[in-house]
N, C-alpha and C. Protein backbone atom coordinates (compact mmCIF):
# COMPACT_ATOMS: atom_id res chain seq x y z
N UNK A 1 0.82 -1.18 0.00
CA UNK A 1 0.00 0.00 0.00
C UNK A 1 0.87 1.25 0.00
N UNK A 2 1.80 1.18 0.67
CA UNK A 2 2.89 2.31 0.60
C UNK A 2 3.35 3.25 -0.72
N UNK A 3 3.88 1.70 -1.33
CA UNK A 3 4.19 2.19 -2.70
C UNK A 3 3.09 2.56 -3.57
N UNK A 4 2.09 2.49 -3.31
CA UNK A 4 0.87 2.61 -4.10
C UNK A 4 0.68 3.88 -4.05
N UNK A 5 0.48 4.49 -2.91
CA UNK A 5 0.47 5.68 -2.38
C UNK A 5 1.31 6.49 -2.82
N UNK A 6 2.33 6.39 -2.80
CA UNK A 6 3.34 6.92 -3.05
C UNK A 6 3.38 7.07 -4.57
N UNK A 7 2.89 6.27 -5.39
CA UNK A 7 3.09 6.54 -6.88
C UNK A 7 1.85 7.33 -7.21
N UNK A 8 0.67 7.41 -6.34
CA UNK A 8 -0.45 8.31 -6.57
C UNK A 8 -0.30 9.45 -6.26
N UNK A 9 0.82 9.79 -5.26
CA UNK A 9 1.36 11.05 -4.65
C UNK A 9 1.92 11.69 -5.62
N UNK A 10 2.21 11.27 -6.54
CA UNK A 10 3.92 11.64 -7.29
C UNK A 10 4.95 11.64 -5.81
N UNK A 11 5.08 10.82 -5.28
CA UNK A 11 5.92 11.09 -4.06
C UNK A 11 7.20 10.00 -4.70
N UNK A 12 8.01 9.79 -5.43
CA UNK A 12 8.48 8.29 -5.47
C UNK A 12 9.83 8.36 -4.82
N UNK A 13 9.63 9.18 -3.86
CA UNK A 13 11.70 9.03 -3.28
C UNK A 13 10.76 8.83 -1.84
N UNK A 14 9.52 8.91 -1.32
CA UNK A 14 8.96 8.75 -0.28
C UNK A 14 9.47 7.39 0.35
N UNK A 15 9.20 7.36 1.97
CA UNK A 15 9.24 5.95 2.68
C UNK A 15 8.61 4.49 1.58
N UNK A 16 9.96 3.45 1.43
CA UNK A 16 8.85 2.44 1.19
C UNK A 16 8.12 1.28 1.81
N UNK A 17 7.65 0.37 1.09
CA UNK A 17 6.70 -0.28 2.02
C UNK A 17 8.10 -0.90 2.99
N UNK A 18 9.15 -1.54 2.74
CA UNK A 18 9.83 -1.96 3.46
C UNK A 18 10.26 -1.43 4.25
N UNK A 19 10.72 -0.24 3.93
CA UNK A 19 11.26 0.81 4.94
C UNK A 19 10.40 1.07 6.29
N UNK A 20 9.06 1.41 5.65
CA UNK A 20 7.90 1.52 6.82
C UNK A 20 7.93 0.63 7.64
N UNK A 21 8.28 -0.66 7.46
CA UNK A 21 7.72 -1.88 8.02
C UNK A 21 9.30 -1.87 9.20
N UNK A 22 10.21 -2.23 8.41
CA UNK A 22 11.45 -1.43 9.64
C UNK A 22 11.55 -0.58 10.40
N UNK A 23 10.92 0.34 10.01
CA UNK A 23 10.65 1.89 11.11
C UNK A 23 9.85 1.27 12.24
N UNK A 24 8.69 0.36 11.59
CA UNK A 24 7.45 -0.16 12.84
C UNK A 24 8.05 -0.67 13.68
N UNK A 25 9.08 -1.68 13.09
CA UNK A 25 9.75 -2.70 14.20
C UNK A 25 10.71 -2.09 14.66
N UNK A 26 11.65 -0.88 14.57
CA UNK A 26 12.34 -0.44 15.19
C UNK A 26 11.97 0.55 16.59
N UNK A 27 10.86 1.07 16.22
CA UNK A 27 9.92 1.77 16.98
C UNK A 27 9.55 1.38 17.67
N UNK A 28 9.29 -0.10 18.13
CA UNK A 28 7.96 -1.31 18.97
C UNK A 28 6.72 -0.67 18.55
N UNK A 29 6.55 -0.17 17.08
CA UNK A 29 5.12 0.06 16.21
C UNK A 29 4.96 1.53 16.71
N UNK A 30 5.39 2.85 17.07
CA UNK A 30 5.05 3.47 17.20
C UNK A 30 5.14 4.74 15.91
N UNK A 31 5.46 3.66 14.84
CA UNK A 31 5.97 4.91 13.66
C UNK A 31 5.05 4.40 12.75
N UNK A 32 4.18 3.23 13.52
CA UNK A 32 2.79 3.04 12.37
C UNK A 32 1.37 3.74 12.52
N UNK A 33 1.54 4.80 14.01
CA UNK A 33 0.41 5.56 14.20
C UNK A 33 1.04 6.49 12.62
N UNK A 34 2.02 7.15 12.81
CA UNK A 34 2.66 8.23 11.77
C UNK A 34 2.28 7.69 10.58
N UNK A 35 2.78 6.46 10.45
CA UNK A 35 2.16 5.95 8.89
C UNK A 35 0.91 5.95 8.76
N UNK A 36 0.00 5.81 9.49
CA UNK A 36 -1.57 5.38 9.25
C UNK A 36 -1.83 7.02 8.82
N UNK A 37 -1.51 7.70 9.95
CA UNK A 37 -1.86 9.38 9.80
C UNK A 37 -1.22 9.85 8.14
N UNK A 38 -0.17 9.27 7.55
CA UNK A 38 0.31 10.19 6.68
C UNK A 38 -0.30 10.01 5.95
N UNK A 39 -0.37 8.07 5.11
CA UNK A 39 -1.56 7.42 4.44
C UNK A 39 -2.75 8.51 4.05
N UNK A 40 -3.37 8.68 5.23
CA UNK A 40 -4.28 9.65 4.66
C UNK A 40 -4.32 10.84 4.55
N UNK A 41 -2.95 11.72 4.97
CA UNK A 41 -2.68 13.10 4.28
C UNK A 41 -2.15 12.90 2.72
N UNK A 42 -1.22 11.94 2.35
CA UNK A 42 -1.23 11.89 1.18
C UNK A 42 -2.30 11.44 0.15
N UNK A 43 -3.07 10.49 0.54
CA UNK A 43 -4.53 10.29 -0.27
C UNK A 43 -4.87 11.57 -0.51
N UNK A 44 -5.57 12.27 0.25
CA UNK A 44 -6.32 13.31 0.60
C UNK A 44 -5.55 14.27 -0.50
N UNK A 45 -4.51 14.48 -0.10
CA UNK A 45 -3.61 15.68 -1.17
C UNK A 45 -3.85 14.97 -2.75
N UNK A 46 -3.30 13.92 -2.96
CA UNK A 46 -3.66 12.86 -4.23
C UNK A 46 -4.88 13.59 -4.85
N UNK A 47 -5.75 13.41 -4.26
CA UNK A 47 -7.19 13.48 -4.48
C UNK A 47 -7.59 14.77 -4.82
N UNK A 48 -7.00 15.46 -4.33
CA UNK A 48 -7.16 16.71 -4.21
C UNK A 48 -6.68 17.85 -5.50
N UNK A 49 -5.40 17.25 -6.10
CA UNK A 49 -4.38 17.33 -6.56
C UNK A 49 -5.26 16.84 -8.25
N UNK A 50 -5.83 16.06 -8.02
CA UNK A 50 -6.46 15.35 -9.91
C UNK A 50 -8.24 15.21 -9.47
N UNK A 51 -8.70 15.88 -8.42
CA UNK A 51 -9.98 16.11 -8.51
C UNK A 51 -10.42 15.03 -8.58
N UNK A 52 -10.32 14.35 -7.21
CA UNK A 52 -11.36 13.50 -7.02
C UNK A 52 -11.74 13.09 -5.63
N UNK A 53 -12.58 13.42 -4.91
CA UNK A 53 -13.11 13.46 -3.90
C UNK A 53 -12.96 12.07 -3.12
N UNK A 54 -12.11 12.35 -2.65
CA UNK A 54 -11.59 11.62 -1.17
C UNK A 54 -11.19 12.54 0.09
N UNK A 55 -12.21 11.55 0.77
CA UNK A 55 -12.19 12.88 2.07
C UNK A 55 -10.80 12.32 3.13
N UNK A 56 -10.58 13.65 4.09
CA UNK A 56 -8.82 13.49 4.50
C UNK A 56 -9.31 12.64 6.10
N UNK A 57 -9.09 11.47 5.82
CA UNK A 57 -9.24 10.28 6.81
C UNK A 57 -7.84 9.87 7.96
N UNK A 58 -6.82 11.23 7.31
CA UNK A 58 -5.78 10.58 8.23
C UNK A 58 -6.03 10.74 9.66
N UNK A 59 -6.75 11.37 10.44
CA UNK A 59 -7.34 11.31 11.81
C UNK A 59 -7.74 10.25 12.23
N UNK A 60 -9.01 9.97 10.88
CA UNK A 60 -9.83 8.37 11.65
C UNK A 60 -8.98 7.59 11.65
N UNK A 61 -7.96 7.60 10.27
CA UNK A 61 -6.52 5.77 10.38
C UNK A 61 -5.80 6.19 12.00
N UNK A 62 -4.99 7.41 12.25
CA UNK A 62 -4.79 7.22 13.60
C UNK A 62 -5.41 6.58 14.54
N UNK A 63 -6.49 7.68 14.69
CA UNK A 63 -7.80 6.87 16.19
C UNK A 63 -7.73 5.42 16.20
N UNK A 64 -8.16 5.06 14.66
CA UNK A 64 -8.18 3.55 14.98
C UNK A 64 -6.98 2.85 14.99
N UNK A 65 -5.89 3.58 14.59
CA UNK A 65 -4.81 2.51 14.93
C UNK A 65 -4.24 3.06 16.71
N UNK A 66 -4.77 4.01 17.10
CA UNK A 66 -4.26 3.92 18.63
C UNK A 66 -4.56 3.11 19.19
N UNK A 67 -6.22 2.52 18.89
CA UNK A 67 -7.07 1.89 19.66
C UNK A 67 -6.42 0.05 19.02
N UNK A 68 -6.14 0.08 18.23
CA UNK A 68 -5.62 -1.56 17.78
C UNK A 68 -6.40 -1.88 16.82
N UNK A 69 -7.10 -0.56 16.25
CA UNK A 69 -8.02 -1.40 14.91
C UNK A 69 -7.75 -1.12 13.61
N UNK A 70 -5.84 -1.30 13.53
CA UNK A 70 -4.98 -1.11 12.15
C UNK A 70 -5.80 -1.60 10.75
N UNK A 71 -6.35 -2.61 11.14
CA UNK A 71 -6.86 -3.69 10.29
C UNK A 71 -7.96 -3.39 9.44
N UNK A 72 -8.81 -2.48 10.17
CA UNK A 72 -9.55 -1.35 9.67
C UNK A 72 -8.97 -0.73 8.69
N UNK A 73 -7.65 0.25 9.15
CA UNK A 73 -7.12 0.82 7.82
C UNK A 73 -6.50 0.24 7.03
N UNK A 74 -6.44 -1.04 6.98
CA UNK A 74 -5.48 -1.75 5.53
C UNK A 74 -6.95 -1.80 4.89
N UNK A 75 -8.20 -1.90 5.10
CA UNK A 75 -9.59 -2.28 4.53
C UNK A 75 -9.53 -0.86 3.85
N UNK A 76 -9.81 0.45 4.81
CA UNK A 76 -10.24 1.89 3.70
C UNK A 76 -9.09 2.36 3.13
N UNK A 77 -7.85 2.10 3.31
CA UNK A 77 -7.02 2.77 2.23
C UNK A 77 -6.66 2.38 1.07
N UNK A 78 -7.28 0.80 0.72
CA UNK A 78 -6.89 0.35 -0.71
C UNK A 78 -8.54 0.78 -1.78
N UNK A 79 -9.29 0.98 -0.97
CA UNK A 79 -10.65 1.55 -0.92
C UNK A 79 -10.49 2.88 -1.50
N UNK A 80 -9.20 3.96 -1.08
CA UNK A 80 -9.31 5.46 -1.40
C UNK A 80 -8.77 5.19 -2.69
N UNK A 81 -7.69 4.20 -2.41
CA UNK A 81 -6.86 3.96 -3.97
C UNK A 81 -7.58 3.58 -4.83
N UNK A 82 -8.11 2.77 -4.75
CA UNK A 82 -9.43 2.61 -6.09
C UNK A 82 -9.74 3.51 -6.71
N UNK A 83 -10.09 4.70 -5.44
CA UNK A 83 -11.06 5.45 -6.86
C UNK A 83 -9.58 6.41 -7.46
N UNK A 84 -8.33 6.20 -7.60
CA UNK A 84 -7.44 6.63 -8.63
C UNK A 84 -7.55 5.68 -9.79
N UNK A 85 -8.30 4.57 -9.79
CA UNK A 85 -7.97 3.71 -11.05
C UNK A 85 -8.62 3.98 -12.04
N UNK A 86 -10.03 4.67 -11.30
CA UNK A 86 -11.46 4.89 -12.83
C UNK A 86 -10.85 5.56 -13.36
């Protein structure tokens, strides 16, 4: 999902998915609240950027990943990415 993001961003020197996933485990997961939150500042900008209405969810991916419900956001962020494909 990272890289996905990241190529919808025009971001491509951004964190990648591997990198992220090292940051998590170096952190004891505390650099995956940051990821969940950015996830949806970059959607949001994406979207924003080629006009297409995706609303800026990086708040709700936090909340729910404070609370332990990450799993949630792997479900709505491949969901925002979609609508870059129509």
């Amino acid at each position: 999902m990272t890289n996905d993001v990241n190529k919808v961003s025009n971001n491509p020197n951004g964190t990648s998915g591997g990198m992220a996933l090292v940051f998590t485990l170096l952190t004891c997961g505390f650099y995956s609240f940051y990821w969940n939150y950015n996830m949806g500042k970059k959607l949001y900008e994406a979207g924003k950027a080629r006009n297409i209405d995706i609303a800026d969810n990086s708040l709700l991916y936090l909340i729910l990943s404070v609370f332990g419900l990450s799993i949630v956001n792997y479900c709505l962020i491949p969901n925002d990415l979609n609508r870059f494909a129509n």
